[in-house]
Protein backbone atom coordinates (compact mmCIF):
# COMPACT_ATOMS: atom_id res chain seq x y z
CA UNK A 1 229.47 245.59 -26.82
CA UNK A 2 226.05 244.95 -25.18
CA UNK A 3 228.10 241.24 -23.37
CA UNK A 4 230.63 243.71 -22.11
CA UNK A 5 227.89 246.13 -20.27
CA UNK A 6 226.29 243.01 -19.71
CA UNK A 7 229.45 241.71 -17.46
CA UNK A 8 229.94 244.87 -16.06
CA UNK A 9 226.32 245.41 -14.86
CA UNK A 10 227.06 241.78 -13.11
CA UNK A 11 230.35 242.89 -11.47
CA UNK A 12 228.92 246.23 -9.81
CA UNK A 13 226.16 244.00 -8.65
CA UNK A 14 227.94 241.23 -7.59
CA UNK A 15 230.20 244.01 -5.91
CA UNK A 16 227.26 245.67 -4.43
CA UNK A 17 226.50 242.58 -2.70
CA UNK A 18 229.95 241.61 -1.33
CA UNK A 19 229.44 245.72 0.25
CA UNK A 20 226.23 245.19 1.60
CA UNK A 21 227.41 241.61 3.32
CA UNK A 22 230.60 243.51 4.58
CA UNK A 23 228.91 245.83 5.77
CA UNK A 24 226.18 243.78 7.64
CA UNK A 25 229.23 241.81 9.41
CA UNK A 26 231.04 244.94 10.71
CA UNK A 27 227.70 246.61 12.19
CA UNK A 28 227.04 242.82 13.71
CA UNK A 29 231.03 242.80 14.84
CA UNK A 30 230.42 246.95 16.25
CA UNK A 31 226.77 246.04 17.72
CA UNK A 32 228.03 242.58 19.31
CA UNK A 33 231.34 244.86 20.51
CA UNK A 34 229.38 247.52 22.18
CA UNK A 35 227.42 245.00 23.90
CA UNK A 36 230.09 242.96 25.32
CA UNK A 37 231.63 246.28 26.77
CA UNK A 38 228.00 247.30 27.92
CA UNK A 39 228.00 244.10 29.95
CA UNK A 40 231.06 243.82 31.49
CA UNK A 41 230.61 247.61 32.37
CA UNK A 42 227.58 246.20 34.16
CA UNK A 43 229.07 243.66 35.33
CA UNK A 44 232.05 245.92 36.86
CA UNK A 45 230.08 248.48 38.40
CA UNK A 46 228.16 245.38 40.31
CA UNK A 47 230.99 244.12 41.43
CA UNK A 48 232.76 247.71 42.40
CA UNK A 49 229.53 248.71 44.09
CA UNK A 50 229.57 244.91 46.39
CA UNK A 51 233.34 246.12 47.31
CA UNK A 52 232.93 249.85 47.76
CA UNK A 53 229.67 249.52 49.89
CA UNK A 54 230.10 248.85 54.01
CA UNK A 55 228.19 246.88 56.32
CA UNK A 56 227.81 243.50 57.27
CA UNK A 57 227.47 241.02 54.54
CA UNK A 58 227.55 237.38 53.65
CA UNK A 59 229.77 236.02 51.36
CA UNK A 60 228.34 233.20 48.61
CA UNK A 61 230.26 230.56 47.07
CA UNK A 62 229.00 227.96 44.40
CA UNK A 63 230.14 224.61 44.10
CA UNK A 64 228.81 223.05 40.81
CA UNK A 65 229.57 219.82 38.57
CA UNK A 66 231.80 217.17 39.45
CA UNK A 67 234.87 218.56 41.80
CA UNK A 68 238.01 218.26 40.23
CA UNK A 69 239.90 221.39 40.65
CA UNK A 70 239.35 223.32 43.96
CA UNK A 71 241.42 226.31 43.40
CA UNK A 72 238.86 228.41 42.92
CA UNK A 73 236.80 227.86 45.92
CA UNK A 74 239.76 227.82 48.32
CA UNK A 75 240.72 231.34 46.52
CA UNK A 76 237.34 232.89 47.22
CA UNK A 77 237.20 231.69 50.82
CA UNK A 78 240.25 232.91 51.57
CA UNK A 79 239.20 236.49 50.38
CA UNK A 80 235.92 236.51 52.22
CA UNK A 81 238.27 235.45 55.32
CA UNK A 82 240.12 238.62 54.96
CA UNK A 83 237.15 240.54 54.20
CA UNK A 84 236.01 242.50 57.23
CA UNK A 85 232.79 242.91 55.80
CA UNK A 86 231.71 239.62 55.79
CA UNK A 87 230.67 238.15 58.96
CA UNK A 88 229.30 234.55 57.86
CA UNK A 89 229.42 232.63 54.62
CA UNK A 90 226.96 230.52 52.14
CA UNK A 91 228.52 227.56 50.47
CA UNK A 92 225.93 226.50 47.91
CA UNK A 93 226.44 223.10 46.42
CA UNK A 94 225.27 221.36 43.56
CA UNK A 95 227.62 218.79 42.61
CA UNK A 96 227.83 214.67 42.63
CA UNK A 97 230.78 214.43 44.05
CA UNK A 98 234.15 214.21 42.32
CA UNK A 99 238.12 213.18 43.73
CA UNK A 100 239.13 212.63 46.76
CA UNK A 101 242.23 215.18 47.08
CA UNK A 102 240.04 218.21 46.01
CA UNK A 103 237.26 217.40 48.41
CA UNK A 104 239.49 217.10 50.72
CA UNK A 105 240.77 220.23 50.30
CA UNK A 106 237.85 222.03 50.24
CA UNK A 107 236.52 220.26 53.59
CA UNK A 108 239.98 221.27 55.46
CA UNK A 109 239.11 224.91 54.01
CA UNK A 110 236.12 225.49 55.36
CA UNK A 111 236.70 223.75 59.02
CA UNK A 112 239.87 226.39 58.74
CA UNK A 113 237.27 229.44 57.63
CA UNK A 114 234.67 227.90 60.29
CA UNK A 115 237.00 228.58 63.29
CA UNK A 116 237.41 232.37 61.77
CA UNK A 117 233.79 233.07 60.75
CA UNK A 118 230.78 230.65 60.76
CA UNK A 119 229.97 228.43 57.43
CA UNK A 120 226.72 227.36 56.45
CA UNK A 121 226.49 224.87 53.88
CA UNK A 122 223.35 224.92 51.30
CA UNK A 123 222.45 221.48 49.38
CA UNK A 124 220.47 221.94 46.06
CA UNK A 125 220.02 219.29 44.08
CA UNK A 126 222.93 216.79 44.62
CA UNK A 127 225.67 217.01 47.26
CA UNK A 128 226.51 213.47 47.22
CA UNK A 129 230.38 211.49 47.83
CA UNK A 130 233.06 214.01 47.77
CA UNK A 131 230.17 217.10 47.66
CA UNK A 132 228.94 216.00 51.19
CA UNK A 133 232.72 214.76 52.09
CA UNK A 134 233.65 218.55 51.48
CA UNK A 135 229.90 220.27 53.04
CA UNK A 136 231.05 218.64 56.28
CA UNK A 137 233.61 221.03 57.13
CA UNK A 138 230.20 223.82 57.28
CA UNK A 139 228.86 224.72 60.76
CA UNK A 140 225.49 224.28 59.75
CA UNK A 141 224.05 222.18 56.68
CA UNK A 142 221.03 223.28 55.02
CA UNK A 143 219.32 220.56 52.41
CA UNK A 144 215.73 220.61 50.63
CA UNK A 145 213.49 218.11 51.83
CA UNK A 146 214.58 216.06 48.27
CA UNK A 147 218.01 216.66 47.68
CA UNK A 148 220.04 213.46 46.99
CA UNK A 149 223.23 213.28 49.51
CA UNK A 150 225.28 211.04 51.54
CA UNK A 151 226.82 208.38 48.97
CA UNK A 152 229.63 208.03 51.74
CA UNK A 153 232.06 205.65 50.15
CA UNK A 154 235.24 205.60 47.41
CA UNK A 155 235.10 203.83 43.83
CA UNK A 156 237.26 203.14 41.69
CA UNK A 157 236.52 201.64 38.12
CA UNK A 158 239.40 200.16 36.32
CA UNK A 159 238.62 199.23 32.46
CA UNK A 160 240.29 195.90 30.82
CA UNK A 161 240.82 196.30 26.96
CA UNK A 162 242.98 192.94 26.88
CA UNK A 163 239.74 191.17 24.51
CA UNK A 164 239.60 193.69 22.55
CA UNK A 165 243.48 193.98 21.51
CA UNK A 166 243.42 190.35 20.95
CA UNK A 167 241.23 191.09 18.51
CA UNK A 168 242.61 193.54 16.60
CA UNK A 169 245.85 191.24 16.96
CA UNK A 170 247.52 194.00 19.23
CA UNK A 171 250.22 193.11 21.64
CA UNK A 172 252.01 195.23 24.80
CA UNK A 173 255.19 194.51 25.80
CA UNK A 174 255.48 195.96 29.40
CA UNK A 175 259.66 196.81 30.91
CA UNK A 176 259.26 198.24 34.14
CA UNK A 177 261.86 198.24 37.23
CA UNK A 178 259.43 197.16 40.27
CA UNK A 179 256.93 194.52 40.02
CA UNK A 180 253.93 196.81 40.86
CA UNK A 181 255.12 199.70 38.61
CA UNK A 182 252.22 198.64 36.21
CA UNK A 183 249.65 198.16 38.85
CA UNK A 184 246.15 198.89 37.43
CA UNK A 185 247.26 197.86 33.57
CA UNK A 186 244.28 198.02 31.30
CA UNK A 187 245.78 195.56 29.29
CA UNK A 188 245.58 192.84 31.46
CA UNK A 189 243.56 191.53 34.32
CA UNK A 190 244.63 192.48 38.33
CA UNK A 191 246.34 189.81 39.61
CA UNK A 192 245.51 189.10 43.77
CA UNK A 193 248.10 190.92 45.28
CA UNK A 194 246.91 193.91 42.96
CA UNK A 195 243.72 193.33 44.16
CA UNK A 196 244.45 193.81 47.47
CA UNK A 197 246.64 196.91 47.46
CA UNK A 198 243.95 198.57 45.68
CA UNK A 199 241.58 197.68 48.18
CA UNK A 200 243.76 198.60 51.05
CA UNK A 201 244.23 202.04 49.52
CA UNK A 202 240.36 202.60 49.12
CA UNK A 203 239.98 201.14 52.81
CA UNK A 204 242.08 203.45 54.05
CA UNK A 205 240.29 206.75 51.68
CA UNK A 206 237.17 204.97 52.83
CA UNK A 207 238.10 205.75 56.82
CA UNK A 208 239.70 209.21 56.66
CA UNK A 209 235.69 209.71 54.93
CA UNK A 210 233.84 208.68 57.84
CA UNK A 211 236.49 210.33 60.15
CA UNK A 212 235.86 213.26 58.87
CA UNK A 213 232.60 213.04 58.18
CA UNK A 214 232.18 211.98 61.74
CA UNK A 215 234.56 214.93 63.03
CA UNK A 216 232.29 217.58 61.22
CA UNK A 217 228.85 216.17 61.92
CA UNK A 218 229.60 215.41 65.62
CA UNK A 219 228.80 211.79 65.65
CA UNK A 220 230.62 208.89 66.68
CA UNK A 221 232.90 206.69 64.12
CA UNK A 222 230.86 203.89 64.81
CA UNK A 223 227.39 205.25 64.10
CA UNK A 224 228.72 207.04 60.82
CA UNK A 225 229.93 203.14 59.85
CA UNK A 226 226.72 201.95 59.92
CA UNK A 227 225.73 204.22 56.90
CA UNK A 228 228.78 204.60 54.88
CA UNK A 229 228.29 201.83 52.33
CA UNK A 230 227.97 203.92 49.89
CA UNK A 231 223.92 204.43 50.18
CA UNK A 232 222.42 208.15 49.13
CA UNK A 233 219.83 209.49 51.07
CA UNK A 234 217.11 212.19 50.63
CA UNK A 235 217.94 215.20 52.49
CA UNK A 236 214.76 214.70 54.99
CA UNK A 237 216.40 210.95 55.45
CA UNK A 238 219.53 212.91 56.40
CA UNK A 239 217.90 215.09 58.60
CA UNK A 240 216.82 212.01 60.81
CA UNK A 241 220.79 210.89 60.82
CA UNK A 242 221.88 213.94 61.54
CA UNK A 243 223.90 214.10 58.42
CA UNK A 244 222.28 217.84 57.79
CA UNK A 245 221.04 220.15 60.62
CA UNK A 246 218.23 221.25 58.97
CA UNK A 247 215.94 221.40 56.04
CA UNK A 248 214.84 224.85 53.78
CA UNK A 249 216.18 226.51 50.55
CA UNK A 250 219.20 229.13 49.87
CA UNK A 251 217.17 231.56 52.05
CA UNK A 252 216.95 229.30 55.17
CA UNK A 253 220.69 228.88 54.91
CA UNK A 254 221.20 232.91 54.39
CA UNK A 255 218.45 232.96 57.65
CA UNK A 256 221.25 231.21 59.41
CA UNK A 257 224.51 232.32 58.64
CA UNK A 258 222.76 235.67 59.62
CA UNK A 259 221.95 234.75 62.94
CA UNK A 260 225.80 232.49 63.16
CA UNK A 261 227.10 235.99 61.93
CA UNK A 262 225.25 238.56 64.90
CA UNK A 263 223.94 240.11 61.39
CA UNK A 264 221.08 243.12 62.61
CA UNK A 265 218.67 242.73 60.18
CA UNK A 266 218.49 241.78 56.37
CA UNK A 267 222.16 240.88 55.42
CA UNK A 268 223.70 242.11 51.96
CA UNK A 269 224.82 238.81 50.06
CA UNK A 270 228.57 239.73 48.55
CA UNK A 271 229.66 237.33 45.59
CA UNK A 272 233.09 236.52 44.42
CA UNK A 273 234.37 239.17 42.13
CA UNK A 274 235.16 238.19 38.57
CA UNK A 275 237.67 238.94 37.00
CA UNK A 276 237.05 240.50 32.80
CA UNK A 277 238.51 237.22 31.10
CA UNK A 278 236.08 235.15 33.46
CA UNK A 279 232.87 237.45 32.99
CA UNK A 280 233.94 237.52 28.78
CA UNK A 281 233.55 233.78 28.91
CA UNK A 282 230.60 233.35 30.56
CA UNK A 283 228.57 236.00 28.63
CA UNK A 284 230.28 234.52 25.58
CA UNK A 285 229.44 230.37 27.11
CA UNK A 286 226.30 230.81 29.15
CA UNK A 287 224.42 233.80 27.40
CA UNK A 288 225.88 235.60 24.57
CA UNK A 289 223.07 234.59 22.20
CA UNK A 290 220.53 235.71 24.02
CA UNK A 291 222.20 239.07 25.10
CA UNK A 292 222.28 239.36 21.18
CA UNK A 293 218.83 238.42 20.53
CA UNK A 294 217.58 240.86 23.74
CA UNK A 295 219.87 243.36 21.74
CA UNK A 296 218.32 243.43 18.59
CA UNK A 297 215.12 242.95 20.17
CA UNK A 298 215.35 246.61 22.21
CA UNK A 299 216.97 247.81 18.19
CA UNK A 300 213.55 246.82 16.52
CA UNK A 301 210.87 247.33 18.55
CA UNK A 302 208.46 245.86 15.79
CA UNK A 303 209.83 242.80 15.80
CA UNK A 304 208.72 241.28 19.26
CA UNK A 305 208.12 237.89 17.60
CA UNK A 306 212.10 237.64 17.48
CA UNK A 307 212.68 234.64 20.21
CA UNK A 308 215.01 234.55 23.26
């Protein structure tokens, strides 16, 4: 009899502890719950308060990491173009540069919101190939004194695996109906007349660059030439091509869409408004451990040695 108890004291404790772990992961599921909701209240009543509130304003949009898909940024300056309370408009980029077609895009954009309401661009770190392509179609560029830019010129990089499958003793057999249809195999090495379509096409990306680049900078095709090979600058280098109009931080460039804007005195900045699945995955992506760790931290206030 004293094995049975014995088993029986281990299966309350053993259910005891199963409770107590249960337990523990609901009030972590209910505490991370409540602050989730507690943020995206927050974040709502910012965003309600930016829409509600009158007066002139300037709108901000970011352009960050390599530009792929513009969607976004043409969406938000559309909405500050039908927004009566904003009378100029930050673009803030940080970005390498990315494809052509989505540069593009963004540089017709803002030449299109330009006419409408002015459009200062603001360089931070990098605004370099397609960045700058698409920062041309701003009024005004702002860029720090160090900010890497310019890179005015198309690549294309196009890898040849045909060692390395003779290797592993892998063949391709290619059918196609045109003799081009496989142009730019990885198989297999470009033959001349490959070659040169390529380079036609990027000769021909490579002039709509400097023709707009030239159309939004107001300086002649020629002079633009000179520099597009490709070279980055520093943004005071750019300054003395006339690449950027001037040099100073986010403020400088709020300074002057201000003034572009007739704003009377300090301007309200209005941000794109997020929508809940957006604002869930950036609290979730960018800072959702640390809004936990904050959490607990305000829970047990002796425990400030609790890192975040």
């Amino acid at each position: 009899m004293p094995q049975v108890e014995n088993r029986g004291g281990k299966t309350r404790a053993l259910l005891i502890v199963l409770a107590t772990i249960g337990g523990l992961a609901l009030l972590t599921f209910f505490l991370f719950f409540i602050l989730i909701a507690s943020l995206l209240f927050k974040s709502g009543m910012t965003t309600s308060a930016l829409t509600a509130s009158k007066g002139d304003g300037i709108g901000v949009i970011k352009i960050e990491g390599v530009i792929a898909d513009p969607q976004k940024v043409l969406k938000h300056l559309r909405q500050f173009r039908d927004n009566q309370d904003v009378k100029a408009i930050v673009i803030r980029i940080d970005s390498p540069g990315g494809a052509v077609g989505a540069s593009q895009e963004i540089y017709r954009e803002l030449k299109k919101t330009d006419e409408i309401k002015p459009v200062v661009a603001s360089l931070v770190n990098t605004a370099a190939s397609g960045a700058f392509y698409a920062a041309c179609g701003a009024r005004w560029i702002v860029a720090n004194p160090g900010t890497v830019t310019g890179s005015i010129g198309v690549i294309m990089k196009l890898p040849n695996i045909a060692g390395l499958l003779e290797r592993l003793g892998i063949k391709t057999t290619v059918i196609k109906s045109g003799k081009l249809k496989d142009l730019a195999s990885i198989t297999r090495d470009l033959t001349p007349e490959e070659r040169q379509i390529i380079q036609d096409v990027m000769d021909d990306i490579h002039h709509q660059f400097i023709a707009d680049v030239a159309k939004g900078r107001h300086l002649s095709f020629k002079d633009v030439s000179k520099i597009a090979d490709g070279r980055i600058f520093s943004g005071k280098q750019a300054l003395e091509l006339h690449l950027v109009d001037g040099l100073g931080n986010f403020s400088t460039a709020v300074e002057k869409a201000g003034q572009l804007g007739k704003i009377h005195g300090r301007p309200r900045l209005i941000y794109p408004e997020k929508d809940k699945l957006t604002a869930i995955k950036e609290i979730l992506e960018d800072s959702g451990a640390r809004s936990i760790l904050r959490f607990f931290h305000l829970l047990i206030e002796d425990s400030p040695q609790i890192p975040y």
